[in-house]
C-alpha atoms as a PDB file:
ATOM      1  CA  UNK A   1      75.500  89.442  69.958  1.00  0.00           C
ATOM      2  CA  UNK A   2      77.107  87.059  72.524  1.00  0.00           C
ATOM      3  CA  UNK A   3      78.525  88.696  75.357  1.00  0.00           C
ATOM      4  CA  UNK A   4      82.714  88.467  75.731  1.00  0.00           C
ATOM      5  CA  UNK A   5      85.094  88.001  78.877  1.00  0.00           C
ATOM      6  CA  UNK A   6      88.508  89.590  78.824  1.00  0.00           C
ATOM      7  CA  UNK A   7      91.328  87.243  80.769  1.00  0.00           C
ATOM      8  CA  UNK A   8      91.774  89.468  83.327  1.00  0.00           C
ATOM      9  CA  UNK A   9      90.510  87.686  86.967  1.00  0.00           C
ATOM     10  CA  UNK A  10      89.916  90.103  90.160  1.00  0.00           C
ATOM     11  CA  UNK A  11      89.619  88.867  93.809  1.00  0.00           C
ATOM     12  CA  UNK A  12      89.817  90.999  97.232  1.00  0.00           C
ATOM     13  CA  UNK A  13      92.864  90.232  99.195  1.00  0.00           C
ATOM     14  CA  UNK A  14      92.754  90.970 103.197  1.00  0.00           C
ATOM     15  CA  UNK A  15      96.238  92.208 104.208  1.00  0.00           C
ATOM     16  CA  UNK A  16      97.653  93.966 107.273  1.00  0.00           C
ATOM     17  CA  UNK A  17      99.278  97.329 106.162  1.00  0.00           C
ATOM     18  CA  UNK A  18     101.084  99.343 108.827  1.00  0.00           C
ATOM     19  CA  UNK A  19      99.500  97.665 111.936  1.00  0.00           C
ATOM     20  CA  UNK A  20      96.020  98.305 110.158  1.00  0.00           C
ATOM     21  CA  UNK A  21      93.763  95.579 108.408  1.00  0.00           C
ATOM     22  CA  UNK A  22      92.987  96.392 104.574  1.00  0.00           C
ATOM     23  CA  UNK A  23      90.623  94.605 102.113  1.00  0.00           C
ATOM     24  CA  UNK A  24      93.142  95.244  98.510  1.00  0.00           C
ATOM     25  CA  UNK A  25      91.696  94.685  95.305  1.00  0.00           C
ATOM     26  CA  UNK A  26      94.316  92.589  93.225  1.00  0.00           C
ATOM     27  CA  UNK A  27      93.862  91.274  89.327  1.00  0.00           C
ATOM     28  CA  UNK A  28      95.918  89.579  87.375  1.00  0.00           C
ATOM     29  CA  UNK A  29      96.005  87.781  83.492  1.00  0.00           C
ATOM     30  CA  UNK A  30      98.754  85.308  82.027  1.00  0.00           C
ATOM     31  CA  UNK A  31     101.092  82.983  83.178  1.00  0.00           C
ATOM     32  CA  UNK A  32     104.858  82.896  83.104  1.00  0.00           C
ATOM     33  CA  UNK A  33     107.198  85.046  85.240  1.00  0.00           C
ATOM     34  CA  UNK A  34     105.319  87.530  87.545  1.00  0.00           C
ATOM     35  CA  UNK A  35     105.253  91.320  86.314  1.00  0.00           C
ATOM     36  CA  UNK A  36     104.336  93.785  89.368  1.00  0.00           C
ATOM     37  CA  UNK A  37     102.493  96.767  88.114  1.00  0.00           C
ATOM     38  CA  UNK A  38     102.156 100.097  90.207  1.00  0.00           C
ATOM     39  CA  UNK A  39      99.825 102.306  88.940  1.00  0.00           C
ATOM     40  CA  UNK A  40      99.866 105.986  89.289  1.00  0.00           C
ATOM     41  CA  UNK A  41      99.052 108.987  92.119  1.00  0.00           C
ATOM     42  CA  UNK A  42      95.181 109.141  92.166  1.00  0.00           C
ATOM     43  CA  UNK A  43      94.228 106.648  89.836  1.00  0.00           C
ATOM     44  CA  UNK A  44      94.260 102.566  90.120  1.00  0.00           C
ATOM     45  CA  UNK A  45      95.058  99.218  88.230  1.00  0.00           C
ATOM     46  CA  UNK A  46      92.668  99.467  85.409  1.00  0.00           C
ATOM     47  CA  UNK A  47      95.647 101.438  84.135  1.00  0.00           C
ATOM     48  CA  UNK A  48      97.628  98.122  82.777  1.00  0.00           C
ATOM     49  CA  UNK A  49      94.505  97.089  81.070  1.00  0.00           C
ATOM     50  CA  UNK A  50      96.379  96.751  78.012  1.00  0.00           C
ATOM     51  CA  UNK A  51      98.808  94.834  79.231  1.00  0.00           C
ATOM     52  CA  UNK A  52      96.780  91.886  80.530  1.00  0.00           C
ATOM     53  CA  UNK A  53      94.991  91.881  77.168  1.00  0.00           C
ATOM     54  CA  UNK A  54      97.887  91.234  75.246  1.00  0.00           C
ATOM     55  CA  UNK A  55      98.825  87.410  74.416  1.00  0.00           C
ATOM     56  CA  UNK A  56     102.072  88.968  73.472  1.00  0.00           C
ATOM     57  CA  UNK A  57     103.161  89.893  76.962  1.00  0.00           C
ATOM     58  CA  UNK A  58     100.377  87.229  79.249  1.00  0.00           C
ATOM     59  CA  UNK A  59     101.750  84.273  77.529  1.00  0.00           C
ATOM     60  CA  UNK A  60     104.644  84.693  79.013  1.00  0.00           C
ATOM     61  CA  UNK A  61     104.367  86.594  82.188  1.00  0.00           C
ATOM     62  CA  UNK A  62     101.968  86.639  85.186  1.00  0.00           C
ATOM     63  CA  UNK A  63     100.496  90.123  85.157  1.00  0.00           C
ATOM     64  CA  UNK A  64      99.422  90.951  88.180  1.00  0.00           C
ATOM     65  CA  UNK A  65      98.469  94.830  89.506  1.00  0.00           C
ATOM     66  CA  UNK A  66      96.766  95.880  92.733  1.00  0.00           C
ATOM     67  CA  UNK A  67      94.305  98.788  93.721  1.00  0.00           C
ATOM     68  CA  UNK A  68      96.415 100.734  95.950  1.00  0.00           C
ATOM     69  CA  UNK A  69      94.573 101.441  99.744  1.00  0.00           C
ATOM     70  CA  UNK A  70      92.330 104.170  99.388  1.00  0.00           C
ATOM     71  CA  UNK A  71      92.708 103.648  95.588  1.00  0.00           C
ATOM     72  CA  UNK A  72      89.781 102.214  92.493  1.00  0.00           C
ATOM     73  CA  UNK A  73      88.433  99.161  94.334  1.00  0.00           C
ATOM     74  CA  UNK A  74      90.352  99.003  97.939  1.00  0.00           C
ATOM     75  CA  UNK A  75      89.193 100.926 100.735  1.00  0.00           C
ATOM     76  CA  UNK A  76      90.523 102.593 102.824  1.00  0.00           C
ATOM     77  CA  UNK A  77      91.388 101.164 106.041  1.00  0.00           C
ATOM     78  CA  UNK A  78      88.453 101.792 108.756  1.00  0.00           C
ATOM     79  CA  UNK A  79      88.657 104.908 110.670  1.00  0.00           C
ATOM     80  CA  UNK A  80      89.684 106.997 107.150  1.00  0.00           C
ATOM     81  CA  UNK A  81      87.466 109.644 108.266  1.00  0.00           C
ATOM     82  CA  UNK A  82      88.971 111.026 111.201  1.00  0.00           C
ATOM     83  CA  UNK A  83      92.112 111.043 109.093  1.00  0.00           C
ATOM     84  CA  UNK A  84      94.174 112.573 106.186  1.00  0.00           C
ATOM     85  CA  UNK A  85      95.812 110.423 103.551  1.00  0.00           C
ATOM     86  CA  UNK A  86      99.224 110.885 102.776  1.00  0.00           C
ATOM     87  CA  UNK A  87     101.198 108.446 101.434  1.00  0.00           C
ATOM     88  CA  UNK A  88     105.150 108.090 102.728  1.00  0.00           C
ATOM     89  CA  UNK A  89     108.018 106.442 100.919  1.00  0.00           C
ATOM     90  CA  UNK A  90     108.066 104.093 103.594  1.00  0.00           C
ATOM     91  CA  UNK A  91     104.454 102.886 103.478  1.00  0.00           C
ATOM     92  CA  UNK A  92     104.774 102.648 100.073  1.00  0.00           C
ATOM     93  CA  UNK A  93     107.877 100.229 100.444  1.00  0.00           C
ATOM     94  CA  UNK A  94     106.463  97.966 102.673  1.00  0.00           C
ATOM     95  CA  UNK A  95     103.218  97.944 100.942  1.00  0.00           C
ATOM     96  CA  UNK A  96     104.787  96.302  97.560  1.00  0.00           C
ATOM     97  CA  UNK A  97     106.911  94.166  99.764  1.00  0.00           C
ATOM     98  CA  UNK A  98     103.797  92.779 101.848  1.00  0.00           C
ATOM     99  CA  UNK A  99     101.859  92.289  98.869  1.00  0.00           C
ATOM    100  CA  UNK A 100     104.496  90.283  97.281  1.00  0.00           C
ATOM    101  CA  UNK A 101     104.874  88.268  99.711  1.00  0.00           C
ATOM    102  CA  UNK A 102     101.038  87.501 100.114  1.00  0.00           C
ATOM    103  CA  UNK A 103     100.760  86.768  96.769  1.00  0.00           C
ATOM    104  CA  UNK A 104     104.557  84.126  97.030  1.00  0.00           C
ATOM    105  CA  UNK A 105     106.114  86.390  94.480  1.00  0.00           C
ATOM    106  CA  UNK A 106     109.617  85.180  93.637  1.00  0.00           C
ATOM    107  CA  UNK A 107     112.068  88.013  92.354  1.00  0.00           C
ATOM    108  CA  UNK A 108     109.160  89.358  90.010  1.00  0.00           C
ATOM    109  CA  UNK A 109     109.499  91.771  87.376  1.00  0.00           C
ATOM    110  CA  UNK A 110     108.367  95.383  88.636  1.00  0.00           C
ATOM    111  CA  UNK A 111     106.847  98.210  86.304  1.00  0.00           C
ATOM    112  CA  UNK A 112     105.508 101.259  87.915  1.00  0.00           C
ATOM    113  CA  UNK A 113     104.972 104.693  86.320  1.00  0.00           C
ATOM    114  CA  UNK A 114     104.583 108.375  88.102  1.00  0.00           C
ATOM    115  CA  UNK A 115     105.051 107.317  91.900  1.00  0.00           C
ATOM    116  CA  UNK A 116     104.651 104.252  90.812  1.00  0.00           C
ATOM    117  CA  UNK A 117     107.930 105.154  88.688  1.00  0.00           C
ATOM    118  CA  UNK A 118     109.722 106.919  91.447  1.00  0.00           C
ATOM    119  CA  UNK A 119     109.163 104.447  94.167  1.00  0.00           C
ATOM    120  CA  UNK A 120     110.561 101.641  91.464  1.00  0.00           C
ATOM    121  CA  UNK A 121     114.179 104.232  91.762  1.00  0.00           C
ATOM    122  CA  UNK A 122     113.475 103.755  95.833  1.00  0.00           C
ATOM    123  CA  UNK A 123     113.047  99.650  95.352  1.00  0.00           C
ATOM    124  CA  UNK A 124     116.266  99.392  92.955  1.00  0.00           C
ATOM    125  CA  UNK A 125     118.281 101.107  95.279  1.00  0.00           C
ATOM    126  CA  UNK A 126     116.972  99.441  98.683  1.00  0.00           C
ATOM    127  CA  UNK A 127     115.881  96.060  97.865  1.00  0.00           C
ATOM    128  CA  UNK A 128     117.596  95.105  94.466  1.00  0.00           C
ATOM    129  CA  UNK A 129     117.478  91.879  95.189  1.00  0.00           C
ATOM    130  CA  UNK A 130     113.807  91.305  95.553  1.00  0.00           C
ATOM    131  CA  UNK A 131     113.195  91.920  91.556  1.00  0.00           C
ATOM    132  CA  UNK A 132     114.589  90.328  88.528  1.00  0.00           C
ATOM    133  CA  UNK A 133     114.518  93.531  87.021  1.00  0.00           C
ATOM    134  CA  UNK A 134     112.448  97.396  87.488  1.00  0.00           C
ATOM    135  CA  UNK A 135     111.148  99.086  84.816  1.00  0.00           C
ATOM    136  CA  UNK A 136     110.604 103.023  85.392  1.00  0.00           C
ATOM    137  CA  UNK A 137     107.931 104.633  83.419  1.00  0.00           C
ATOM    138  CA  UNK A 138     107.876 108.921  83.836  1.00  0.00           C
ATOM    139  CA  UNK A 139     110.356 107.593  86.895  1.00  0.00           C
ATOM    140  CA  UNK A 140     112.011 111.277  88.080  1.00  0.00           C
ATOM    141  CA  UNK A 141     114.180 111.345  91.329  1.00  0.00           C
ATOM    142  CA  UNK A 142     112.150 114.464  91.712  1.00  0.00           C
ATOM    143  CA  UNK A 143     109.113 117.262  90.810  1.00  0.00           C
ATOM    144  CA  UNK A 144     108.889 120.533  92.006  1.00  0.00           C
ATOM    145  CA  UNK A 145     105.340 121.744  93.061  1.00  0.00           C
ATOM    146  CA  UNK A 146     103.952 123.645  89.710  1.00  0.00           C
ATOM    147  CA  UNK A 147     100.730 124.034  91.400  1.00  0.00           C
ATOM    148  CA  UNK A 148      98.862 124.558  94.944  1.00  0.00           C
ATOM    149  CA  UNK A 149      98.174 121.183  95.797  1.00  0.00           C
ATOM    150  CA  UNK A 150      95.244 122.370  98.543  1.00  0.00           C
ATOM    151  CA  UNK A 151      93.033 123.391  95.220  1.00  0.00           C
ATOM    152  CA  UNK A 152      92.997 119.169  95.158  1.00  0.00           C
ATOM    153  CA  UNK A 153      91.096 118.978  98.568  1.00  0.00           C
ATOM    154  CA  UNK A 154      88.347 121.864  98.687  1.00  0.00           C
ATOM    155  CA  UNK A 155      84.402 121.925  99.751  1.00  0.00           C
ATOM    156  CA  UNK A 156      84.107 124.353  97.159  1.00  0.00           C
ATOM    157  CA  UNK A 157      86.031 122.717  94.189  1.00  0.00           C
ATOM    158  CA  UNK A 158      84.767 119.289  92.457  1.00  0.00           C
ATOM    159  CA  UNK A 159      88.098 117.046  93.625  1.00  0.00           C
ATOM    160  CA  UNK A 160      87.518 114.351  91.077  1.00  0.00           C
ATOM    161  CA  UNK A 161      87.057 117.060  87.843  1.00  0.00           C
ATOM    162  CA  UNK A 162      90.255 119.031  89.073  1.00  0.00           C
ATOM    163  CA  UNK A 163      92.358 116.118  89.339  1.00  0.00           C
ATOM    164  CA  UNK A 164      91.345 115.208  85.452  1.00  0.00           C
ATOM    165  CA  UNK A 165      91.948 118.567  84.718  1.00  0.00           C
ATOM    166  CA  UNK A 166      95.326 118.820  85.919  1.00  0.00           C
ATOM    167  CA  UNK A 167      96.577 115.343  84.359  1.00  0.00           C
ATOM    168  CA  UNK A 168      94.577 116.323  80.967  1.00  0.00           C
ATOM    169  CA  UNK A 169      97.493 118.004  79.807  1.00  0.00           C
ATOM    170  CA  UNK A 170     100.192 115.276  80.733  1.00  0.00           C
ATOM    171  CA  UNK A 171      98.234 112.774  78.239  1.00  0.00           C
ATOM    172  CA  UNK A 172     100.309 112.765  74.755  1.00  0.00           C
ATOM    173  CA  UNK A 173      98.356 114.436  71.585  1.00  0.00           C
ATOM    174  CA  UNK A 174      98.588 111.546  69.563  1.00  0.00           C
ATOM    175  CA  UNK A 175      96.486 109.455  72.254  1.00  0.00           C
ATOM    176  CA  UNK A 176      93.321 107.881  70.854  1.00  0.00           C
ATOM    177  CA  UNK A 177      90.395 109.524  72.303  1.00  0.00           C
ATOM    178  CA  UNK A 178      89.122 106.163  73.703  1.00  0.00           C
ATOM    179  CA  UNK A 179      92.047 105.872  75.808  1.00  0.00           C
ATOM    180  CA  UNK A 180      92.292 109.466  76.533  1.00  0.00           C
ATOM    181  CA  UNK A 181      89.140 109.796  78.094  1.00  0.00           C
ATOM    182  CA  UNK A 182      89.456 106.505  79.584  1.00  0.00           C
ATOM    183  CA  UNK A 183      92.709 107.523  81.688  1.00  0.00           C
ATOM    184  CA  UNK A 184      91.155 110.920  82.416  1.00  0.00           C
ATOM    185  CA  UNK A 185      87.928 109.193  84.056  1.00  0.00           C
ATOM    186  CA  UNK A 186      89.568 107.372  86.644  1.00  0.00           C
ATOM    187  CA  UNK A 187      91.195 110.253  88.017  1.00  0.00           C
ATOM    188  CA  UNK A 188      87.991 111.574  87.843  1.00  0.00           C
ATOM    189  CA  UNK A 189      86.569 108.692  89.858  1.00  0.00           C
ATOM    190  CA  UNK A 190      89.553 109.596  92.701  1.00  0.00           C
ATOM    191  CA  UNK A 191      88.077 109.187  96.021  1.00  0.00           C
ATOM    192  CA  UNK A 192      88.511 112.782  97.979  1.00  0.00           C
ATOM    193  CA  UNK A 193      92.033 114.119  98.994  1.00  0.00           C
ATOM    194  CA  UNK A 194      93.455 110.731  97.654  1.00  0.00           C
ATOM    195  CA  UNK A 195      95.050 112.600  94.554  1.00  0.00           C
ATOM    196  CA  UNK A 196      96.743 114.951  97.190  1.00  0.00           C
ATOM    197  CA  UNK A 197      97.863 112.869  99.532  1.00  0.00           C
ATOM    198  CA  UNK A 198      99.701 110.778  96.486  1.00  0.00           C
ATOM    199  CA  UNK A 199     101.704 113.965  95.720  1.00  0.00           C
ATOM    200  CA  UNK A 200     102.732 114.481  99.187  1.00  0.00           C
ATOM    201  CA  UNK A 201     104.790 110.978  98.452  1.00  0.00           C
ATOM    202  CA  UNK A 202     105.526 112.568  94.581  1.00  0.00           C
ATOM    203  CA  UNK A 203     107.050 116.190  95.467  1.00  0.00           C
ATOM    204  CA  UNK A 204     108.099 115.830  98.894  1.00  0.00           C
ATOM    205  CA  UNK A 205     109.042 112.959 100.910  1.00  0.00           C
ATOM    206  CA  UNK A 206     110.110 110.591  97.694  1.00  0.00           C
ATOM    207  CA  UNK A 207     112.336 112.895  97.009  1.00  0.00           C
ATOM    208  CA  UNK A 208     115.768 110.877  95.952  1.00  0.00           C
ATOM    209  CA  UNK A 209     117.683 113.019  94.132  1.00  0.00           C
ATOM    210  CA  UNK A 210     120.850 112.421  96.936  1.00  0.00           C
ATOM    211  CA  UNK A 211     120.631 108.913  96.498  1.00  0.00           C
ATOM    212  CA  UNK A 212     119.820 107.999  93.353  1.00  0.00           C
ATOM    213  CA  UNK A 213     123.172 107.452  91.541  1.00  0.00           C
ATOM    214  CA  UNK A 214     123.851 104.549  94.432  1.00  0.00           C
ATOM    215  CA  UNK A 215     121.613 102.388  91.994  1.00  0.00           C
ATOM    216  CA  UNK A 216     123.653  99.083  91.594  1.00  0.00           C
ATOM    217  CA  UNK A 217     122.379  97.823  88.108  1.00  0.00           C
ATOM    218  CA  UNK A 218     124.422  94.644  88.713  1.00  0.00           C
ATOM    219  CA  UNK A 219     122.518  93.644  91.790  1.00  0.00           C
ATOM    220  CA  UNK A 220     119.056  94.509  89.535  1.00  0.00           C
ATOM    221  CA  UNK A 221     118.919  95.781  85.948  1.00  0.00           C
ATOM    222  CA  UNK A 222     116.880  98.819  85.433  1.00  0.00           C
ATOM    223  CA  UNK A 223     114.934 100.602  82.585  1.00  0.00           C
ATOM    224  CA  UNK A 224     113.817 104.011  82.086  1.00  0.00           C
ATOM    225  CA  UNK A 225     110.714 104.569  79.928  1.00  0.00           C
ATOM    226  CA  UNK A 226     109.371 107.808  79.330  1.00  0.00           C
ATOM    227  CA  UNK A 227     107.374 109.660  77.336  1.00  0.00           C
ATOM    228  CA  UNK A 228     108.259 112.914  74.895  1.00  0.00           C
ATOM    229  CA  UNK A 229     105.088 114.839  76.363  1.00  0.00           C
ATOM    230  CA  UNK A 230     105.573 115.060  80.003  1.00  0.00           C
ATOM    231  CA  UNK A 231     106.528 118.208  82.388  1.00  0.00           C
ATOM    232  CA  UNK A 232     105.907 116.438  85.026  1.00  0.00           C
ATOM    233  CA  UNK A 233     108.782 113.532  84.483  1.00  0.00           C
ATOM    234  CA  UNK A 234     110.347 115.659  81.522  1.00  0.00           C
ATOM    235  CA  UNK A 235     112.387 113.829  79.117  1.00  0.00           C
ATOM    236  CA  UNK A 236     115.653 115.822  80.501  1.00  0.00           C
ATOM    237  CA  UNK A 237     114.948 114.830  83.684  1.00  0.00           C
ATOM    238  CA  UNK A 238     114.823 111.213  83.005  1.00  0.00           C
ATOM    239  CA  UNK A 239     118.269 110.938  80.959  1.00  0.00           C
ATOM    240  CA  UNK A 240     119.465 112.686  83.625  1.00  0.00           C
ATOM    241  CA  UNK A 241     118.674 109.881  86.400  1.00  0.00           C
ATOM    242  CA  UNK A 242     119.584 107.368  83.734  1.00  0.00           C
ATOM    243  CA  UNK A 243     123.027 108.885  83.366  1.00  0.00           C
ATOM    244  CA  UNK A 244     123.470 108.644  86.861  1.00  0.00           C
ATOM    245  CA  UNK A 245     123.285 105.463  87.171  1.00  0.00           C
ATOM    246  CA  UNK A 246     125.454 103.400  85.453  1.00  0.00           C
ATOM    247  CA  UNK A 247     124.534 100.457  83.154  1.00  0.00           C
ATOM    248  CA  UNK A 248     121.011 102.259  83.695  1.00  0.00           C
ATOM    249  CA  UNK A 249     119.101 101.810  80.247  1.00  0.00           C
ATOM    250  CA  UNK A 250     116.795 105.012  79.192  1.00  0.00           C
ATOM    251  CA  UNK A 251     114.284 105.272  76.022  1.00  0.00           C
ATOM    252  CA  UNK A 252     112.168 108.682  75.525  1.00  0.00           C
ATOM    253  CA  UNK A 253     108.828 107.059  73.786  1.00  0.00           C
ATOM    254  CA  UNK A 254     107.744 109.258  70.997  1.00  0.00           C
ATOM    255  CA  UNK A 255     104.249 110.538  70.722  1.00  0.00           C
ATOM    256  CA  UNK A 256     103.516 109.337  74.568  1.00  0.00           C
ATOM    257  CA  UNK A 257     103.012 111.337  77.697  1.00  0.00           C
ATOM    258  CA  UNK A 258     102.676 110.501  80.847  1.00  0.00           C
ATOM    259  CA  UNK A 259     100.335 107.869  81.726  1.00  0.00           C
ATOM    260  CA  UNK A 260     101.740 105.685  78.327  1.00  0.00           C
ATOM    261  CA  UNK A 261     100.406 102.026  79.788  1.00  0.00           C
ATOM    262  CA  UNK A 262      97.116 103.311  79.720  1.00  0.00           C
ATOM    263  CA  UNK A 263      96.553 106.473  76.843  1.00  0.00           C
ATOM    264  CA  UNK A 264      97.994 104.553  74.328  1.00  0.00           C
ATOM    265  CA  UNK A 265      98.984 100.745  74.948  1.00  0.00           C
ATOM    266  CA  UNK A 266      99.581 100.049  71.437  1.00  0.00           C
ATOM    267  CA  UNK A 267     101.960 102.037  71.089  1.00  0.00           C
ATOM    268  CA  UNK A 268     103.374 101.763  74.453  1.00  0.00           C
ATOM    269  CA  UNK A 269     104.234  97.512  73.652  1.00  0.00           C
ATOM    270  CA  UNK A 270     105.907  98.661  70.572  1.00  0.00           C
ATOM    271  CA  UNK A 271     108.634 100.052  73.561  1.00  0.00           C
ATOM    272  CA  UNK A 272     107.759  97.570  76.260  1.00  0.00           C
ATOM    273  CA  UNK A 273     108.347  94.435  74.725  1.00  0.00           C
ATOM    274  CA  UNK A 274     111.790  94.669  73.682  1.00  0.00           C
ATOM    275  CA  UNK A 275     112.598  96.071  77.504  1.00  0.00           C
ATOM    276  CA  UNK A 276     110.743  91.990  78.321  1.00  0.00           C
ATOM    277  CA  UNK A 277     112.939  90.703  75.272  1.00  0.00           C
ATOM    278  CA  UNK A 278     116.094  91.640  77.160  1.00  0.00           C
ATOM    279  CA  UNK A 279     114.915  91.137  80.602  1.00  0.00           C
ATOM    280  CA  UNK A 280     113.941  87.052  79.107  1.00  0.00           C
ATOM    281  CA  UNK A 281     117.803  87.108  77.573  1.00  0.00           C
ATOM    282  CA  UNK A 282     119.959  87.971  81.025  1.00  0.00           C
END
């Protein structure tokens, strides 16, 4: 049997970052208008593999994600090791910004989910004008701490295997097990105290709760997209940002959990595309 090449192309972009040099890991499928995808705390772009698969949503978009720093296939930045990692809503801001500039982005369409989904409510509110549109996926102003983070960053605990083991039960039961275990290993893979230092940006400093409802959907329409099984972004707590926010659309995907992009794609389109649909229309 012949071997096969999916569209998806991958190159190693060198950025400054916060005064710091960083060697990113970027890919991207399609062509059309640009869709910037965040993936989640701990994990990396692999996440929208479904996406950039799809002829439905590559011939007509450019879909392009990036490994975050310290994240799948970009490095951290040299010196890591005399350091702790904890991401800041502020780093995270100018990260997206920097890398959409570096790649001549022009008022792209942004999809994020987890941080990615909270720092897309952070982006709406503070640079609105940057995207065409945001779409939110498990997108919460807020989390409070269900668990002791410091069990993430241990001698004595396996960092990669706990992280899998906290996010196994986020993953909807109707996920194929191909795409189950698939999510599950790249937390797995989660380079040490990366996981951690994600949340740090997730349960305490991205905290938005106060600011939230300042959203101006004129200035940038914005989507909601979240999954039934989630108590991390519950369902509640998404309708309630989305009826904060007015002209703020909200869908609670049935079946799905929290990682939706990547446990169960198919199923995932079936919401996404119409979100595209009316996003193309405006």
């Amino acid at each position: 049997m012949s071997a096969t090449f999916e569209p998806i192309v991958g190159r190693y972009m060198h950025l400054d970052l916060s005064g710091r040099p960083h060697r990113l890991y970027v890919e991207e499928a399609g062509e059309g208008t640009p869709l910037l995808c965040l993936h989640t705390a701990g994990s990396d772009s692999r996440q929208y593999r479904g996406l950039m698969n799809d002829r439905r949503v590559t011939s007509r978009h450019r879909v392009i994600a990036f490994d975050m720093p310290w994240h799948g296939k970009s490095s951290p930045p040299a010196g890591w090791h005399d350091e702790e990692y904890q991401l800041t809503s502020a780093q995270y801001t100018a990260m997206i910004l920097e890398v959409m500039k570096a790649l001549d982005l022009d008022r792209p369409i942004l999809i994020g989910c987890s941080i990615g989904g909270r720092i897309c409510l952070h982006l709406a509110l503070e640079h609105p004008e940057r995207f065409r549109a945001i779409i939110g996926l498990q997108a919460g102003a807020h989390v409070d701490p269900y668990y002791d983070l410091n069990f993430l960053y241990r001698p004595d605990v396996h960092g990669g295997e706990m992280a899998g083991a906290i996010v196994s039960g986020l993953v909807g039961p109707d996920a194929p097990d191909k795409e189950r275990w698939e999510t599950l290993w790249h937390y797995m893979q989660s380079g040490p105290g990366v996981f951690k230092g994600d949340l740090y940006f997730y349960k305490v400093d991205g905290d938005i709760r106060s600011r939230v409802a300042q959203i101006d959907t004129k200035r940038c329409p914005l989507f909601l997209l979240s999954g039934e099984y989630d108590y991390s972004c519950t369902p509640e707590e998404t309708l309630t940002v989305a009826g904060s926010i007015k002209g703020c659309e909200a869908v609670i995907m049935k079946g799905l959990g929290h990682f939706p992009m990547s446990e169960d794609p198919q199923s995932f389109l079936n919401h996404l595309l119409p979100v595209l649909e009316k996003i193309a229309a405006r």
